[in-house]
Protein backbone atom coordinates (compact mmCIF):
# COMPACT_ATOMS: atom_id res chain seq x y z
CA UNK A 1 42.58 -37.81 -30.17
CA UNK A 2 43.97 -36.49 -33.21
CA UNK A 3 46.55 -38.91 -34.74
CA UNK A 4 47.69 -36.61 -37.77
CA UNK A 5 51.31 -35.40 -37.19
CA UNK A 6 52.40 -32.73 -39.29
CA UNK A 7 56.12 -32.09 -39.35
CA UNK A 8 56.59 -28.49 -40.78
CA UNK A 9 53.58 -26.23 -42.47
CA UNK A 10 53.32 -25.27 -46.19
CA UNK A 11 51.37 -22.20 -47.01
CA UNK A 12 49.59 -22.97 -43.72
CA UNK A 13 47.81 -19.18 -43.13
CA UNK A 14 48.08 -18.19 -39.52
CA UNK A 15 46.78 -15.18 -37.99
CA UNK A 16 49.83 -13.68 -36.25
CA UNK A 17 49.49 -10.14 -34.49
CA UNK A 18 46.42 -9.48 -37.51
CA UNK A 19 49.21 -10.45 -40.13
CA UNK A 20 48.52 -13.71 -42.26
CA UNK A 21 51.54 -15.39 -42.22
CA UNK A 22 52.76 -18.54 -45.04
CA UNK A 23 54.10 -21.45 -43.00
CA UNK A 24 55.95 -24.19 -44.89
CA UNK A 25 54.19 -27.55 -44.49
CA UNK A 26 56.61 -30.48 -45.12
CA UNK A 27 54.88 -33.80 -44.34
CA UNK A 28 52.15 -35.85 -42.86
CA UNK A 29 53.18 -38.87 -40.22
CA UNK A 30 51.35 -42.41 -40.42
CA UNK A 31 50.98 -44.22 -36.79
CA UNK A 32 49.83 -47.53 -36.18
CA UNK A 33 46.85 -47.86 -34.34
CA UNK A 34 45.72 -50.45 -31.51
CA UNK A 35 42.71 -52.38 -33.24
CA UNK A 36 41.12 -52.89 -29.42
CA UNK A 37 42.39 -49.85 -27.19
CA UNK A 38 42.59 -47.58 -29.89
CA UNK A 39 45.95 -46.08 -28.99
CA UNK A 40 48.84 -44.85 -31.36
CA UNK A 41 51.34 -48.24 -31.43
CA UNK A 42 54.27 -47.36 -33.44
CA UNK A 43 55.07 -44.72 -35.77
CA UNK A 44 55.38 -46.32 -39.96
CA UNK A 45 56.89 -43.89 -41.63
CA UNK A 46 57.01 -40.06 -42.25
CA UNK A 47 55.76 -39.05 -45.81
CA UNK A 48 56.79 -35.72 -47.54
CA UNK A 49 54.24 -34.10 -49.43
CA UNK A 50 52.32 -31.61 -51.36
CA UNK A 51 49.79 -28.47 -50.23
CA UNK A 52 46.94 -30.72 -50.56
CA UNK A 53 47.78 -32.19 -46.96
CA UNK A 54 46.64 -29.26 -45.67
CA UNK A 55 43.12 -30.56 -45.66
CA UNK A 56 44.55 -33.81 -43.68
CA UNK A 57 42.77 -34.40 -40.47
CA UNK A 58 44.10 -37.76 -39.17
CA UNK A 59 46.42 -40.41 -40.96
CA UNK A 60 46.60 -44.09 -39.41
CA UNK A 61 46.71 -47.91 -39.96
CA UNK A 62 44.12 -49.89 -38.90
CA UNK A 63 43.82 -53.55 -39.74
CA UNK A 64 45.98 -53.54 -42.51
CA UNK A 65 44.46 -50.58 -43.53
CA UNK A 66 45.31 -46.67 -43.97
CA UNK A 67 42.37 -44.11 -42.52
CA UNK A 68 43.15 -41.00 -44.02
CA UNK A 69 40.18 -38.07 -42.91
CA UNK A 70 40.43 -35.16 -44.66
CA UNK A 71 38.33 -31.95 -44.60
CA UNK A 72 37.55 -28.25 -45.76
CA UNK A 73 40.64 -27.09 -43.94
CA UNK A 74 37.99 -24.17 -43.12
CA UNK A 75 34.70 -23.51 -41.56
CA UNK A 76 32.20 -22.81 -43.93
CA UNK A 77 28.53 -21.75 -43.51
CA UNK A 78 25.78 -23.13 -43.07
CA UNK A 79 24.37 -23.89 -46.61
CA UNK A 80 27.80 -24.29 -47.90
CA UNK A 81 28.03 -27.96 -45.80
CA UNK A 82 25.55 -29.84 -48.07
CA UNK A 83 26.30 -27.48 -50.96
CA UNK A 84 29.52 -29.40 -50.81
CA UNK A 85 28.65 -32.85 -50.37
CA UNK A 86 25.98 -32.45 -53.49
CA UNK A 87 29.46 -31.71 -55.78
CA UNK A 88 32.18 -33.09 -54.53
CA UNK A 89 33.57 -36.05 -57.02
CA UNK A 90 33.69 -39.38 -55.35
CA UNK A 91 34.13 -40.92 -58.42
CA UNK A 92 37.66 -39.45 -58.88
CA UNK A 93 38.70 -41.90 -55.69
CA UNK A 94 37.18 -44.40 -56.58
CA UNK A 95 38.33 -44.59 -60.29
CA UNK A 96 42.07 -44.82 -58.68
CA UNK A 97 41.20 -47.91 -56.17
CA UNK A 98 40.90 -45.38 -53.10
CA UNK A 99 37.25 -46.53 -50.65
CA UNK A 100 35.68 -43.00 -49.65
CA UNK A 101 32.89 -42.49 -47.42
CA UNK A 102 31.27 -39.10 -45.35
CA UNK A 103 32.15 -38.66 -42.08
CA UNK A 104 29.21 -37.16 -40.85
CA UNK A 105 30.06 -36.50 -37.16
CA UNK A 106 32.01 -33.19 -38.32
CA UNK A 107 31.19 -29.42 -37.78
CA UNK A 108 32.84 -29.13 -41.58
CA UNK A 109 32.58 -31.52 -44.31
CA UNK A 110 34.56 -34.42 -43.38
CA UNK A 111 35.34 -36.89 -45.52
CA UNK A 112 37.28 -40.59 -45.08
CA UNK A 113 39.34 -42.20 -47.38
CA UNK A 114 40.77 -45.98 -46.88
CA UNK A 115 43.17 -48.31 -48.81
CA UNK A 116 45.51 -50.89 -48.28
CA UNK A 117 48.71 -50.75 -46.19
CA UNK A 118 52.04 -52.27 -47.97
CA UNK A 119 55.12 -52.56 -45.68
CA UNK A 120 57.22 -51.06 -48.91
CA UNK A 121 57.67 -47.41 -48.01
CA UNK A 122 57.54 -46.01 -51.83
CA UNK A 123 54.54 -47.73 -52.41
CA UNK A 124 52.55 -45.82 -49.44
CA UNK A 125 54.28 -42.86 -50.33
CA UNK A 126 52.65 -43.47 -54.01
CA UNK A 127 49.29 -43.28 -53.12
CA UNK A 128 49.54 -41.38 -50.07
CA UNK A 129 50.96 -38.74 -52.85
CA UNK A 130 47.93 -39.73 -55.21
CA UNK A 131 45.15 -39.53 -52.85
CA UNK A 132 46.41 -36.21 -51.41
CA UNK A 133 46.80 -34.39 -55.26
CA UNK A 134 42.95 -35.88 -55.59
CA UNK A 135 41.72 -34.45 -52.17
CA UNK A 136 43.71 -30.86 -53.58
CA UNK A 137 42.00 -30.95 -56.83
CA UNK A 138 38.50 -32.33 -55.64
CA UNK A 139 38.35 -29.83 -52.71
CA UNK A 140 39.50 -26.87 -54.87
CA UNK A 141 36.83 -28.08 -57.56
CA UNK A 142 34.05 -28.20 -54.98
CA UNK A 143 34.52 -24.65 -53.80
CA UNK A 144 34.35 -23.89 -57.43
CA UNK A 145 31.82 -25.50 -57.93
CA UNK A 146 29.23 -24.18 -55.72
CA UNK A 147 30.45 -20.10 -56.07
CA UNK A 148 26.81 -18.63 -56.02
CA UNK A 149 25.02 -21.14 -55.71
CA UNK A 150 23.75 -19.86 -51.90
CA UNK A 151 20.53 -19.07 -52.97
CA UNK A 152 19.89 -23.21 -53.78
CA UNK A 153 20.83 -24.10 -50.61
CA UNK A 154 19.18 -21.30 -48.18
């Protein structure tokens, strides 16, 4: 059940008729979550935001807390999967009070990020803004980082 609701697309590339086509991608929507069923509650508030969302998988509260899962936005081969893990920067979440952990149920990469829910809308919106400019920047840098580099990994 995928609880990520994106309103809009920006530079979202879809395949239309063999044409790639820019979509404008305007925000991400966190939803309460059920602690013992599991299902969506009540919607908290609809977040505008930058291209980074694009690798937002799922967004919701859970015990006080935000679950934000994020990925590759892309498949990737085979050696590219622990390529990534070896150089992607944990530290960089960390370093601005964001828990991060592997999610290692995923075809791609998958990563989860948690923090602390605040009923004060512009404070969410500040770190949901933070942690999605660090998942931009340490996603970009990890593709970077491991450009031909197959031959390590095969």
């Amino acid at each position: 059940m995928g609880t990520t609701y994106n309103r809009g697309v920006d530079k979202i590339r879809k395949i239309n008729h063999g044409r790639k086509i820019n979509m404008d991608f305007s925000s991400l929507v966190l939803m309460e979550k059920d602690k013992e069923t599991g299902f969506i509650t009540k919607e908290l508030g609809s977040f505008k935001v930058s291209d980074g969302a694009l690798y937002v998988k799922k967004l919701f509260v859970l015990d006080n807390t935000i679950n934000l899962y994020f990925d590759t936005n892309k498949d990737i081969e085979e050696w590219e999967y622990s390529a990534i893990y070896d150089v992607f920067n944990y530290s960089i979440f960390e370093e601005n009070k964001f828990a991060i952990e592997d999610s290692l149920d995923e075809f791609n990469p998958t990563f989860l990020v948690k923090f602390e829910y605040n009923e004060d809308y512009d404070v969410v919106k500040g770190r949901i803004d933070k942690c999605v400019a660090l998942i931009e920047e340490s996603m970009e840098n990890a593709f970077k980082d491991i450009q031909g580099k197959e031959a390590e990994y095969i």
